[in-house]
PDB file of N, CA and C in Angstrom:
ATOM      1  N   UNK A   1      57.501  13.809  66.984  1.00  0.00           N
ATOM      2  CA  UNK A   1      56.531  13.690  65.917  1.00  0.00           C
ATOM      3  C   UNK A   1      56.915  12.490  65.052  1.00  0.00           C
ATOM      4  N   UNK A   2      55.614  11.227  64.817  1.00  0.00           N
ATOM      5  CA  UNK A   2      56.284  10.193  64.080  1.00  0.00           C
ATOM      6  C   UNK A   2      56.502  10.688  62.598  1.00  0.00           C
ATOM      7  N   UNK A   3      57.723   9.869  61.566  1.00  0.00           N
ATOM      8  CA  UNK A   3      57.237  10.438  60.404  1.00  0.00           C
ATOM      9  C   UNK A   3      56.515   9.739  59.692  1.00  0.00           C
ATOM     10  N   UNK A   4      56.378  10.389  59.157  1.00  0.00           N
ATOM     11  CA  UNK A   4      55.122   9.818  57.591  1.00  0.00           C
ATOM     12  C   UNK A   4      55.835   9.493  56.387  1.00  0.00           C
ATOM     13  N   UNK A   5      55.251   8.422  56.303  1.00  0.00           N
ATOM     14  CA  UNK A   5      55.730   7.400  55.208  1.00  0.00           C
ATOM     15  C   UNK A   5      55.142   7.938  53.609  1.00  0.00           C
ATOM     16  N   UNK A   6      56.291   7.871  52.707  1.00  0.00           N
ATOM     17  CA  UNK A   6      55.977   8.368  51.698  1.00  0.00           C
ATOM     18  C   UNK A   6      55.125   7.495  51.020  1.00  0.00           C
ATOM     19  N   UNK A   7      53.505   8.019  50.330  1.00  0.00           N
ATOM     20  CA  UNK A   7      52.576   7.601  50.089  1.00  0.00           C
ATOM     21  C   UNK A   7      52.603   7.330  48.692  1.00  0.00           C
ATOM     22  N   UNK A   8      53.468   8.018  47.867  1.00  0.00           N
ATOM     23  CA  UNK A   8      53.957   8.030  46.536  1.00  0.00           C
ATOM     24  C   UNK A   8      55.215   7.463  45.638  1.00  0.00           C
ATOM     25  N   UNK A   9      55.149   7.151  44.655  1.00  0.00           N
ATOM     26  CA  UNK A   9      56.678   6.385  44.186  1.00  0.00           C
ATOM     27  C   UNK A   9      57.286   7.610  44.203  1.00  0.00           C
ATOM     28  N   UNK A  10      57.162   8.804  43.559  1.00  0.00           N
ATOM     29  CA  UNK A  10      57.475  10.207  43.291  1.00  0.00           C
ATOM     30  C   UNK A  10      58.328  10.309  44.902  1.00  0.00           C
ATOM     31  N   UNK A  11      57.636  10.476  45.955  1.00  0.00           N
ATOM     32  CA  UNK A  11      57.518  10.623  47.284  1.00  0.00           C
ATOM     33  C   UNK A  11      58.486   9.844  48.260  1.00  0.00           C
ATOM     34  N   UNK A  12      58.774   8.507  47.480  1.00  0.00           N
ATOM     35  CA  UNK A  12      59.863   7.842  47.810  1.00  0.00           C
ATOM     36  C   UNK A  12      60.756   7.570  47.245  1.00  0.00           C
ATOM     37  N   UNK A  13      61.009   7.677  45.902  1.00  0.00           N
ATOM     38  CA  UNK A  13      62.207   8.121  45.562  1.00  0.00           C
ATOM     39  C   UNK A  13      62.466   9.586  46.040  1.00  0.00           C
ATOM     40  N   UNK A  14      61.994  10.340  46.142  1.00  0.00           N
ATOM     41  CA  UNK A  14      62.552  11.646  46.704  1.00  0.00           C
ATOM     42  C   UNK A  14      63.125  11.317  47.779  1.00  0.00           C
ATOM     43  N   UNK A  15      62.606  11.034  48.819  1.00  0.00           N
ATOM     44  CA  UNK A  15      62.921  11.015  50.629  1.00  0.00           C
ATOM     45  C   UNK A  15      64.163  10.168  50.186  1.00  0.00           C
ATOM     46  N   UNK A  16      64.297   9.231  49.319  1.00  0.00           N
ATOM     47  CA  UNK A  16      65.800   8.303  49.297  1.00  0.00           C
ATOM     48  C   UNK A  16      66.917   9.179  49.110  1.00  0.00           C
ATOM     49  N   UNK A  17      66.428  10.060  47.843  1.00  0.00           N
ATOM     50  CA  UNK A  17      67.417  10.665  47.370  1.00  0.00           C
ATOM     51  C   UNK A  17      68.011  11.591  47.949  1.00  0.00           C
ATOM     52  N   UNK A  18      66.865  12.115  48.275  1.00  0.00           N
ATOM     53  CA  UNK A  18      67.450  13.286  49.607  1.00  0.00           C
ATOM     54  C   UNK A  18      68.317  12.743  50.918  1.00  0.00           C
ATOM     55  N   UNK A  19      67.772  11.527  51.827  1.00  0.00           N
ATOM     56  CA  UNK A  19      68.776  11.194  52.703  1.00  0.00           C
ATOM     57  C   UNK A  19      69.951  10.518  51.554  1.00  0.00           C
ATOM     58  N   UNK A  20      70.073   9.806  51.115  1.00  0.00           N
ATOM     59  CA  UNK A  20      71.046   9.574  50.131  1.00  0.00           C
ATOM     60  C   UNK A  20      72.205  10.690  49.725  1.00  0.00           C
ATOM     61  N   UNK A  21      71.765  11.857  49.796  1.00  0.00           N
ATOM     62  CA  UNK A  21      72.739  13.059  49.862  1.00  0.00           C
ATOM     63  C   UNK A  21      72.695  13.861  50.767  1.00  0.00           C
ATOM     64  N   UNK A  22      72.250  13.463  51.909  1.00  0.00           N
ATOM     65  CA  UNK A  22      72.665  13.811  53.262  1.00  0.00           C
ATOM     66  C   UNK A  22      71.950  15.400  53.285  1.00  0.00           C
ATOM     67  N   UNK A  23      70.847  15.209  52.901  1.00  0.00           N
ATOM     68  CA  UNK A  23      70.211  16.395  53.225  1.00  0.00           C
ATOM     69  C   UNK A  23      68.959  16.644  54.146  1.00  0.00           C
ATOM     70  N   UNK A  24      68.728  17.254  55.112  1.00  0.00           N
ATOM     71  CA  UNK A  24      67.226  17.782  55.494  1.00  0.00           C
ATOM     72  C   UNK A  24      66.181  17.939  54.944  1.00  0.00           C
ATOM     73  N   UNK A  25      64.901  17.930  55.003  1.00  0.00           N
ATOM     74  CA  UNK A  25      63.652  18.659  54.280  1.00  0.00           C
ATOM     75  C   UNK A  25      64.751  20.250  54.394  1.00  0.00           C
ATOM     76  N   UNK A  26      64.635  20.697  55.331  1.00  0.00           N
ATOM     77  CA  UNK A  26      64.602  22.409  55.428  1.00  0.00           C
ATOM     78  C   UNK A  26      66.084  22.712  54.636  1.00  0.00           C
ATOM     79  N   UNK A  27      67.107  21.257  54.267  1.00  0.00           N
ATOM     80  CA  UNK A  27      68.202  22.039  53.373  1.00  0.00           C
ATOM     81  C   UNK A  27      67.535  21.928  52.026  1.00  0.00           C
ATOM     82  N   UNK A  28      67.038  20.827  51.538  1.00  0.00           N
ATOM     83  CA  UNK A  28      66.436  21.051  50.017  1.00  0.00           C
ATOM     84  C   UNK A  28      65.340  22.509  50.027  1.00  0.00           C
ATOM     85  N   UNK A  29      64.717  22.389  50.831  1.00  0.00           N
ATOM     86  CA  UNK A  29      63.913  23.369  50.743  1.00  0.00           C
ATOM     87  C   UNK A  29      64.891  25.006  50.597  1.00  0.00           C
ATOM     88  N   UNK A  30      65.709  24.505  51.246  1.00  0.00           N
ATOM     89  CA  UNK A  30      66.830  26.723  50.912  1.00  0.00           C
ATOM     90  C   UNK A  30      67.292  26.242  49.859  1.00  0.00           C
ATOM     91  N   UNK A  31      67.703  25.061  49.318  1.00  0.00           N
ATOM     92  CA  UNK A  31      68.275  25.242  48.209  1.00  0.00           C
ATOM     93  C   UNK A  31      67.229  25.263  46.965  1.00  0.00           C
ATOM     94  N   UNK A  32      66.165  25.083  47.108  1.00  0.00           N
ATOM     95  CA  UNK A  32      64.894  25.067  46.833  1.00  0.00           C
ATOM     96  C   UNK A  32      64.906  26.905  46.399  1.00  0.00           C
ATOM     97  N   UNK A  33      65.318  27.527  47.413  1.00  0.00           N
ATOM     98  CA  UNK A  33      64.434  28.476  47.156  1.00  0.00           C
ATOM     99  C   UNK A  33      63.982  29.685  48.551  1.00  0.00           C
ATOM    100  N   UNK A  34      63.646  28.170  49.097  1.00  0.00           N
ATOM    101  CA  UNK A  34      62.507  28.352  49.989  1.00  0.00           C
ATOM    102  C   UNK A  34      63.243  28.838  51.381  1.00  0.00           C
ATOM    103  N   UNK A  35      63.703  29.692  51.892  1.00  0.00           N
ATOM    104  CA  UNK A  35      64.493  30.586  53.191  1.00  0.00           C
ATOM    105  C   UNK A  35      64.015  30.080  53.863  1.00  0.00           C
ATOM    106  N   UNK A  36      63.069  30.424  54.154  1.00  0.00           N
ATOM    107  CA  UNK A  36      62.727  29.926  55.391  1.00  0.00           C
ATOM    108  C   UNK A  36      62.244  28.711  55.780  1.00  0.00           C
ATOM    109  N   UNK A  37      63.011  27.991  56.759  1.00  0.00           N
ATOM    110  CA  UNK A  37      62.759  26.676  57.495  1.00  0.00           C
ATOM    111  C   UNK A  37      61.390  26.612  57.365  1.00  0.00           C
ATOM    112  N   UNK A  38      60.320  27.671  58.290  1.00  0.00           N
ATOM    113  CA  UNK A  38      59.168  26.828  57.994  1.00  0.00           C
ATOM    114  C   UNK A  38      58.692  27.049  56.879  1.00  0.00           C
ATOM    115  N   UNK A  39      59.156  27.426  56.203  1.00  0.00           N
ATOM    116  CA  UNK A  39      58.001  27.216  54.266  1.00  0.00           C
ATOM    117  C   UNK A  39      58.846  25.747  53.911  1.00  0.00           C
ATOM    118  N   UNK A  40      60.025  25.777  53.773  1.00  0.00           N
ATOM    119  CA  UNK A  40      60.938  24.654  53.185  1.00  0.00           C
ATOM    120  C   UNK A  40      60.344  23.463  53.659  1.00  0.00           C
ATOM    121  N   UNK A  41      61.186  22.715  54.480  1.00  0.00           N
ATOM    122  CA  UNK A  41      60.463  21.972  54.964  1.00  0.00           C
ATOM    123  C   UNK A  41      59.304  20.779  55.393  1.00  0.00           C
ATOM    124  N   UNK A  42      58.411  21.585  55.198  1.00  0.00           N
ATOM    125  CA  UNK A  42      57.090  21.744  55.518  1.00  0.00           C
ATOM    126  C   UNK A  42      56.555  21.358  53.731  1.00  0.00           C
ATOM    127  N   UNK A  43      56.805  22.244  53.020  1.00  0.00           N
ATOM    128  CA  UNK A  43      56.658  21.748  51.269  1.00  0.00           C
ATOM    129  C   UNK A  43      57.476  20.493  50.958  1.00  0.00           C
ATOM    130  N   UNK A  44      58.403  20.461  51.378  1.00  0.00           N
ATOM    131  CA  UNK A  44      59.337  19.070  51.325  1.00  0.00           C
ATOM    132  C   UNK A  44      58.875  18.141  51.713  1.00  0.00           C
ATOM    133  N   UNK A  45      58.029  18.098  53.162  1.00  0.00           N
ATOM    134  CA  UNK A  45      57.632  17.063  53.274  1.00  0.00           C
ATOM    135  C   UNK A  45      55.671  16.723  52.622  1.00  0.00           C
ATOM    136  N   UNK A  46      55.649  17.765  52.150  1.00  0.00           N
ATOM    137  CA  UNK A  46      54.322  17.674  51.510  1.00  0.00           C
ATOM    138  C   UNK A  46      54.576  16.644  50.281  1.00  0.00           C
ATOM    139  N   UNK A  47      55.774  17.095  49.506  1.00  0.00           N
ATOM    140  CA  UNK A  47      56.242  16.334  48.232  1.00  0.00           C
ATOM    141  C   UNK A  47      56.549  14.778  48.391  1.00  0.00           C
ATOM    142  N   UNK A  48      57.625  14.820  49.715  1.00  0.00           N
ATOM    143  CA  UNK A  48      57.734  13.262  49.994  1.00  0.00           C
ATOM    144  C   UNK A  48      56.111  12.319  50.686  1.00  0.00           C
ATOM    145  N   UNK A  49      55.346  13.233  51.311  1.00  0.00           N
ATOM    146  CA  UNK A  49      54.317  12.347  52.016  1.00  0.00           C
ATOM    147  C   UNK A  49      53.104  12.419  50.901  1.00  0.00           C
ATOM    148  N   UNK A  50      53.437  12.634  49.653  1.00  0.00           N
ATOM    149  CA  UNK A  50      52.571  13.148  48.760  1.00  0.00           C
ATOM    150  C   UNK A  50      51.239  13.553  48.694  1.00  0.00           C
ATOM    151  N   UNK A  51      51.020  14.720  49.652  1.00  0.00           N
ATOM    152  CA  UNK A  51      50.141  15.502  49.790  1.00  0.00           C
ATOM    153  C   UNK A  51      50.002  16.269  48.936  1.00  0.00           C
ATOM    154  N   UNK A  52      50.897  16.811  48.428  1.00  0.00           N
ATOM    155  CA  UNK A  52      51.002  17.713  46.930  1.00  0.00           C
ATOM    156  C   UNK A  52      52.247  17.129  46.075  1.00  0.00           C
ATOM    157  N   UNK A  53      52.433  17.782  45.159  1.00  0.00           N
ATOM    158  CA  UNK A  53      52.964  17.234  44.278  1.00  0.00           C
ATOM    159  C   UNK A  53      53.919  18.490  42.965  1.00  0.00           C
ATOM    160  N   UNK A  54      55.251  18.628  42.654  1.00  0.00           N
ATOM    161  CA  UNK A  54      55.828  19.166  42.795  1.00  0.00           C
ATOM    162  C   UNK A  54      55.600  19.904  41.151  1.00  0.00           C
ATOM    163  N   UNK A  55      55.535  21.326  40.426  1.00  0.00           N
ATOM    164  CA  UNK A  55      55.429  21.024  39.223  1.00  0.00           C
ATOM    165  C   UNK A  55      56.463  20.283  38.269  1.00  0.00           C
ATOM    166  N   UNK A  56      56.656  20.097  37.019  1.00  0.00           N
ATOM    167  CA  UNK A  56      57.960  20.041  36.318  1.00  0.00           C
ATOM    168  C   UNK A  56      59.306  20.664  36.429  1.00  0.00           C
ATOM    169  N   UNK A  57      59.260  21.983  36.702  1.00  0.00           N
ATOM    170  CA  UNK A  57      60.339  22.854  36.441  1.00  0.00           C
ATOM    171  C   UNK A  57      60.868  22.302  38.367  1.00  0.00           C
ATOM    172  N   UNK A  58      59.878  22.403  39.533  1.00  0.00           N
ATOM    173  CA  UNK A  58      60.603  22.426  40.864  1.00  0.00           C
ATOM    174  C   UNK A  58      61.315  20.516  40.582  1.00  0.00           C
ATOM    175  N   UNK A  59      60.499  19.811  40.191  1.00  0.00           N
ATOM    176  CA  UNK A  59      61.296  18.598  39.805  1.00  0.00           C
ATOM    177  C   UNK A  59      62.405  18.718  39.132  1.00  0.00           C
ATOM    178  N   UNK A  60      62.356  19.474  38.386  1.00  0.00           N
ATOM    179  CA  UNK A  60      63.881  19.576  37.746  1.00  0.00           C
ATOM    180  C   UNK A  60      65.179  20.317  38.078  1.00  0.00           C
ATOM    181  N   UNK A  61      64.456  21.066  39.526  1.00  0.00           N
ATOM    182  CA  UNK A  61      65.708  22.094  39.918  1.00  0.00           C
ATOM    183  C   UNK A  61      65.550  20.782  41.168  1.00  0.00           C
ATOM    184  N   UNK A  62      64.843  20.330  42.158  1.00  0.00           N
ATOM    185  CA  UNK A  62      65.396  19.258  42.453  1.00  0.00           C
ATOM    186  C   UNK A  62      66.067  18.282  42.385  1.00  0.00           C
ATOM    187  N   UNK A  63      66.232  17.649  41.106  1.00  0.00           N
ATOM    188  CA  UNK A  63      66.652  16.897  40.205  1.00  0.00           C
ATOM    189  C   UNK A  63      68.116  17.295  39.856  1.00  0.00           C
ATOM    190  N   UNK A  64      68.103  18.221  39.638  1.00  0.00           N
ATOM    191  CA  UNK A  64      69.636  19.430  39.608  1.00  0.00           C
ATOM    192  C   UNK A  64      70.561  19.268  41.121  1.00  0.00           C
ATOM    193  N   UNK A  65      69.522  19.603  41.915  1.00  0.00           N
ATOM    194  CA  UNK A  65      70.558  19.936  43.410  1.00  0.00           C
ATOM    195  C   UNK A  65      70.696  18.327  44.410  1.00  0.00           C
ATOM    196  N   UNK A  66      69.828  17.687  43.753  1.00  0.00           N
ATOM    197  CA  UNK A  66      70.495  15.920  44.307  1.00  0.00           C
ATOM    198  C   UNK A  66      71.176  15.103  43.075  1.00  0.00           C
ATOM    199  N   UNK A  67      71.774  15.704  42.143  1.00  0.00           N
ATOM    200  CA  UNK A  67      72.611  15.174  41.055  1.00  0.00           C
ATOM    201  C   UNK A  67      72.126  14.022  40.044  1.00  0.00           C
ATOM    202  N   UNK A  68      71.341  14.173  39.652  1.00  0.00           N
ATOM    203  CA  UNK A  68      69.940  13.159  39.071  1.00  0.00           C
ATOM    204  C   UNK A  68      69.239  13.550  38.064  1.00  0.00           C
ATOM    205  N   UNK A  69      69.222  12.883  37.433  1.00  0.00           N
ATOM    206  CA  UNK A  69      67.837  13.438  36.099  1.00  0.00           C
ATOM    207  C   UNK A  69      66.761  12.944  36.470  1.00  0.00           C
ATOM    208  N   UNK A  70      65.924  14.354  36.184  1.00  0.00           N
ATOM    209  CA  UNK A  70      64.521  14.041  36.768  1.00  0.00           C
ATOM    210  C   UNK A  70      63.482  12.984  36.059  1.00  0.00           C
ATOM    211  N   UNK A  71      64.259  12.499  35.005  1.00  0.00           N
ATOM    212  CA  UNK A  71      63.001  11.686  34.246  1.00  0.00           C
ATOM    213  C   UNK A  71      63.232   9.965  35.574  1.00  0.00           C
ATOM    214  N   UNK A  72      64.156   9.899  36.586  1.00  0.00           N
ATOM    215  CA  UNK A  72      64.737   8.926  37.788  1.00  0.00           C
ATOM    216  C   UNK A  72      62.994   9.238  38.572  1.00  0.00           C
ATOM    217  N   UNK A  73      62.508  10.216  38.992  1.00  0.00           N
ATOM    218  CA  UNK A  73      61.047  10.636  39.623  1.00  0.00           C
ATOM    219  C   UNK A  73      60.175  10.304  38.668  1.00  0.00           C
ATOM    220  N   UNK A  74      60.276   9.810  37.830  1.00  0.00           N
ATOM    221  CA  UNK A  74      59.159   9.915  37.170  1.00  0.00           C
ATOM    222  C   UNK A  74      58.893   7.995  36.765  1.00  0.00           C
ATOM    223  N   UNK A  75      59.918   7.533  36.763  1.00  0.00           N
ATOM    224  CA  UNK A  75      59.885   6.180  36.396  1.00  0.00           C
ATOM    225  C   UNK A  75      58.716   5.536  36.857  1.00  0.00           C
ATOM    226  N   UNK A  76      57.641   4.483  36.363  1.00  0.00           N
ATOM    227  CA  UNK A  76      56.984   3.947  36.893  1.00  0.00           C
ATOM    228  C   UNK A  76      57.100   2.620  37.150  1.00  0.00           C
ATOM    229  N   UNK A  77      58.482   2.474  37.645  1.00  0.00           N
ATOM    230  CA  UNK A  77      59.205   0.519  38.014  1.00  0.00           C
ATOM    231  C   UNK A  77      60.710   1.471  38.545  1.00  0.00           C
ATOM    232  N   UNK A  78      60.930   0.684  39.613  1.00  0.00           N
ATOM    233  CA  UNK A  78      62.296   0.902  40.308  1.00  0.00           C
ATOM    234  C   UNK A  78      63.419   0.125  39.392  1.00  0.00           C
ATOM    235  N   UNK A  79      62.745  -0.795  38.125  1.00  0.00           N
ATOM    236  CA  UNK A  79      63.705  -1.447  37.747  1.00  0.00           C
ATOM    237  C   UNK A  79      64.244  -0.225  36.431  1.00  0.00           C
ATOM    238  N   UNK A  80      63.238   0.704  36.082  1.00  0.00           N
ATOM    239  CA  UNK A  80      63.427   1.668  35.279  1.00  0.00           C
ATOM    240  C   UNK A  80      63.956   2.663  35.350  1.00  0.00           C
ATOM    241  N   UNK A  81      63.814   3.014  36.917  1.00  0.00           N
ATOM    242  CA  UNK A  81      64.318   4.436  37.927  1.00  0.00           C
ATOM    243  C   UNK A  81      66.023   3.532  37.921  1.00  0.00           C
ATOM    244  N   UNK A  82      65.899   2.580  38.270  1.00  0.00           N
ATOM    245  CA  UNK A  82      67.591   2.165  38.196  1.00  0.00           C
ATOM    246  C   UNK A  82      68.235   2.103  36.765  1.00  0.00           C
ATOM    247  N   UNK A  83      67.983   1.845  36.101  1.00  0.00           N
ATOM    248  CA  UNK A  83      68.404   2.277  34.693  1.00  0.00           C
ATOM    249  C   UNK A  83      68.565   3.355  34.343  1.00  0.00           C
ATOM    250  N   UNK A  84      67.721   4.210  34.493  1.00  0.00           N
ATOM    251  CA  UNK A  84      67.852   5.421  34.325  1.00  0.00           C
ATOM    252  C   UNK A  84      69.110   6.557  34.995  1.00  0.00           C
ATOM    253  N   UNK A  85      69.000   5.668  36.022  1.00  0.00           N
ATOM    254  CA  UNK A  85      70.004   6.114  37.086  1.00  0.00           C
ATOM    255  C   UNK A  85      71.473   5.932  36.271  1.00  0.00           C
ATOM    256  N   UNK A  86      71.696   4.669  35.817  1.00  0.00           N
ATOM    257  CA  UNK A  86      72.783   3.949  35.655  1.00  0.00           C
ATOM    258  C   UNK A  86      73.151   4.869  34.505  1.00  0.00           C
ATOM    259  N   UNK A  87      72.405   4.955  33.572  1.00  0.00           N
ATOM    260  CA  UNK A  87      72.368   5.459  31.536  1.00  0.00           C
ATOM    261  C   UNK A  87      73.328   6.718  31.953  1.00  0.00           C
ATOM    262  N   UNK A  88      72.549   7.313  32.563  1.00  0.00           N
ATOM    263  CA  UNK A  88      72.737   9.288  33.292  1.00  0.00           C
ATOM    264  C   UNK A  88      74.209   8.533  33.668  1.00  0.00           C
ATOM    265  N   UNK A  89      74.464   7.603  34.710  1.00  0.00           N
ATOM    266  CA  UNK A  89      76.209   8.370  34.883  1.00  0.00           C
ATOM    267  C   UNK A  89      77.218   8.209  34.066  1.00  0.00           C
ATOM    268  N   UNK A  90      76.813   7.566  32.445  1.00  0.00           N
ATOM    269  CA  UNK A  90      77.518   7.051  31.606  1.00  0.00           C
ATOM    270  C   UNK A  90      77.557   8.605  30.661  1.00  0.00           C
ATOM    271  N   UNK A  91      78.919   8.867  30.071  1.00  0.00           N
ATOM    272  CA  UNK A  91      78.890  10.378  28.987  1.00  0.00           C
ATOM    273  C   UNK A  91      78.254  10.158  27.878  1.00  0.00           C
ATOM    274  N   UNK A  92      77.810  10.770  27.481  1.00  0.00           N
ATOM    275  CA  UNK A  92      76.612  11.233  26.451  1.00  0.00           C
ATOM    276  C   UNK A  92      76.999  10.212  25.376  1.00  0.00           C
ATOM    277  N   UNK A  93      78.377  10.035  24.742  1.00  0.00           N
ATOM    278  CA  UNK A  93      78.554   9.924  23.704  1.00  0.00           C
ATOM    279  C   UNK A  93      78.690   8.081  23.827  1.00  0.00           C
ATOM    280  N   UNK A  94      78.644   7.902  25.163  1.00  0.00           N
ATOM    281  CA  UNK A  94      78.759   6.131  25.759  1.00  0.00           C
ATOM    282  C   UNK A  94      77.398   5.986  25.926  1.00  0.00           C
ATOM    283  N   UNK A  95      76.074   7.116  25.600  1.00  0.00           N
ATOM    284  CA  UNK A  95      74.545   6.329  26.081  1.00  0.00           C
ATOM    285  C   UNK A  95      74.384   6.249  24.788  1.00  0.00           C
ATOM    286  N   UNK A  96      74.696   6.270  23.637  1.00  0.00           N
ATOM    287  CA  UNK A  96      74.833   6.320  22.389  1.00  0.00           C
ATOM    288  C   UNK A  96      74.309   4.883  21.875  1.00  0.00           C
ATOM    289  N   UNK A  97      76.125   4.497  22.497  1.00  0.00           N
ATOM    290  CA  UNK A  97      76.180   2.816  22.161  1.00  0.00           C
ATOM    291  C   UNK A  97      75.508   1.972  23.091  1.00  0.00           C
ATOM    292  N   UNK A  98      74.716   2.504  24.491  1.00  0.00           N
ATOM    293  CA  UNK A  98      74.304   1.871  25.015  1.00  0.00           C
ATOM    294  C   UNK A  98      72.552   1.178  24.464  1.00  0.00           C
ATOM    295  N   UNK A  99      72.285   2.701  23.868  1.00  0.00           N
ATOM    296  CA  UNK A  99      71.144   2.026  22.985  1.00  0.00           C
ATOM    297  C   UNK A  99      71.150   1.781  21.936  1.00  0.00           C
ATOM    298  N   UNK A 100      71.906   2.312  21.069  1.00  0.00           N
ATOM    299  CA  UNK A 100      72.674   1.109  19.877  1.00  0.00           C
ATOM    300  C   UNK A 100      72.474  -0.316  20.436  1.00  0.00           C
ATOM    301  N   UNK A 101      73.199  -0.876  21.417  1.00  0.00           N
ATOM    302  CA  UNK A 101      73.319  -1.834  22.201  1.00  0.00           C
ATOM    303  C   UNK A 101      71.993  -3.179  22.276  1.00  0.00           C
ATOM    304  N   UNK A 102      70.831  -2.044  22.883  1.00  0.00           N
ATOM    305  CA  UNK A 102      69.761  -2.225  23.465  1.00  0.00           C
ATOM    306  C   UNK A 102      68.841  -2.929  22.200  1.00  0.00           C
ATOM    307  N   UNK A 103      68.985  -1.555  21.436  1.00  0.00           N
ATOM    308  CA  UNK A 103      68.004  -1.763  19.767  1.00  0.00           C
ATOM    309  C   UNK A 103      68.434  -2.942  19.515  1.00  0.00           C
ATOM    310  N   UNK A 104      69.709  -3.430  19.351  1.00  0.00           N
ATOM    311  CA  UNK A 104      69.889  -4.807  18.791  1.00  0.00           C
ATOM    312  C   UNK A 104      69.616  -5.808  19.028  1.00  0.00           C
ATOM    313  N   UNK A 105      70.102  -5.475  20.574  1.00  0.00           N
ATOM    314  CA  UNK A 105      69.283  -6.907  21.489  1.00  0.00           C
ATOM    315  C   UNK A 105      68.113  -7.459  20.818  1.00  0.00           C
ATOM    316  N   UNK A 106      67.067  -6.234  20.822  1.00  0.00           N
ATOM    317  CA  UNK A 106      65.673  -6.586  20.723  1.00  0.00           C
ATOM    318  C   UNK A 106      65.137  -6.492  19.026  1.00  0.00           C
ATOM    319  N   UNK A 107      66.064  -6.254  18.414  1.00  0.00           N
ATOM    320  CA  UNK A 107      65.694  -7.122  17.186  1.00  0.00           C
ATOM    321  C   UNK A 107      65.129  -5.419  16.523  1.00  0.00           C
ATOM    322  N   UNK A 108      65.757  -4.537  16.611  1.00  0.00           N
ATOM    323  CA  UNK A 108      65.224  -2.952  16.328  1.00  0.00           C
ATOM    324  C   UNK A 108      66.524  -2.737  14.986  1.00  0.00           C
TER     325      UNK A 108
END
């Protein structure tokens, strides 16, 4: 079966993230929730080929089990989804000064 190309930014950052942590549709999907191979899966790849579309809360337990903050799915620029990426692996009290940082740059 060929696969299907994710039709969505949502849809492709997912499919990255997921092979990126070495997972299956049918493992996100049990860790999902979802037991059984064919429900898992099968919804997994609905999300990546964006046929449907996932609510908030399953984005965020996704978001949870590939080590990521979900506001990374939601970005609308990969140059934003990478930032976002970057901010998140810095400790709370270092994203602080990072937008301290930022505000100044830009004259805030």
């Amino acid at each position: 079966m060929p696969i299907k190309k994710p039709a969505t930014l949502f849809g492709r950052r997912l499919r990255a993230a997921r092979l990126a942590a070495g997972l299956r549709q049918s493992d996100l999907g049990e860790a999902l929730g979802m037991e059984d191979q064919n429900t898992g899966a099968p919804r997994v790849s609905r999300y990546e080929t964006g046929k449907s579309e996932p609510d908030h809360a399953t984005v965020e337990q996704i978001a949870a089990i590939l080590g990521l903050p979900a506001a990374y799915f939601y970005a609308a620029s990969d140059f934003m989804a990478e930032i976002i990426l970057l901010v998140a692996k810095v400790p709370e009290e270092k994203q602080a000064e990072i937008l301290e940082l930022v505000q100044k740059h830009l004259g805030r």
